[in-house]
Protein backbone atom coordinates (compact mmCIF):
# COMPACT_ATOMS: atom_id res chain seq x y z
CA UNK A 1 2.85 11.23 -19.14
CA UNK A 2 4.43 14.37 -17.22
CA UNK A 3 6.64 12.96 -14.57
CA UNK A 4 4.36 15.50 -12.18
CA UNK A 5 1.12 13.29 -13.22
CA UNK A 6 2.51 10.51 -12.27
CA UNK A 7 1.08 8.44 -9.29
CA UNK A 8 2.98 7.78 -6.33
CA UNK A 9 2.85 4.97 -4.05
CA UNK A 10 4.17 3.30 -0.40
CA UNK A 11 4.11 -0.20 0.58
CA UNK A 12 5.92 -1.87 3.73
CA UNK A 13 5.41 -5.00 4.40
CA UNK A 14 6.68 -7.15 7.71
CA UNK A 15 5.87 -10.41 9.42
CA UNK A 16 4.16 -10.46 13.35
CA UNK A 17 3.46 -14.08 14.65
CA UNK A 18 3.34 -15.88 11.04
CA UNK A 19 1.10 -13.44 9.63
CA UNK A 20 2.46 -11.26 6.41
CA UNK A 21 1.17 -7.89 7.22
CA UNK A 22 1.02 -4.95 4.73
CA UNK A 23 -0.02 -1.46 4.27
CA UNK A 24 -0.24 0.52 0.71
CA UNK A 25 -1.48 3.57 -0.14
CA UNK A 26 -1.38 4.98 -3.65
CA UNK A 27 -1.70 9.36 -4.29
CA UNK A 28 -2.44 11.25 -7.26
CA UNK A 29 -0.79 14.19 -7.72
CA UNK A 30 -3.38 17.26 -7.25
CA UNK A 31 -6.22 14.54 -6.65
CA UNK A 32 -4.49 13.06 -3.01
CA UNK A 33 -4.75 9.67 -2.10
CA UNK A 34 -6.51 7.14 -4.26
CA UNK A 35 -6.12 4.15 -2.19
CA UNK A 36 -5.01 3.44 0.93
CA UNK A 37 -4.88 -0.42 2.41
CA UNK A 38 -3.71 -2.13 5.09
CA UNK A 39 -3.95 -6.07 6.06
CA UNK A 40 -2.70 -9.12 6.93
CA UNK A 41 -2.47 -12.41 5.54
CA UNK A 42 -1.71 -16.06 7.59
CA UNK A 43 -2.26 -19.69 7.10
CA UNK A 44 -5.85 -21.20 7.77
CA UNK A 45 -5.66 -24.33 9.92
């Protein structure tokens, strides 16, 4: 694949009172962003 085609993608990630939290996004070249997420994940008591 053409280095130009190929998708590109940020992630960060960081921790706020015990809870992972995260944010992605993925972009196609041409085509603009795919996917785009952002979350958090803790423990369940």
């Amino acid at each position: 694949m053409p280095a130009v085609l190929i998708p590109r993608g940020d992630s960060f990630e960081s921790e706020e009172d015990g809870r992972f939290c995260f944010d992605v996004s993925i972009v196609l070249p041409v085509i603009g962003l795919v996917v785009a997420y952002r979350g958090t994940l803790g423990m369940v008591e």
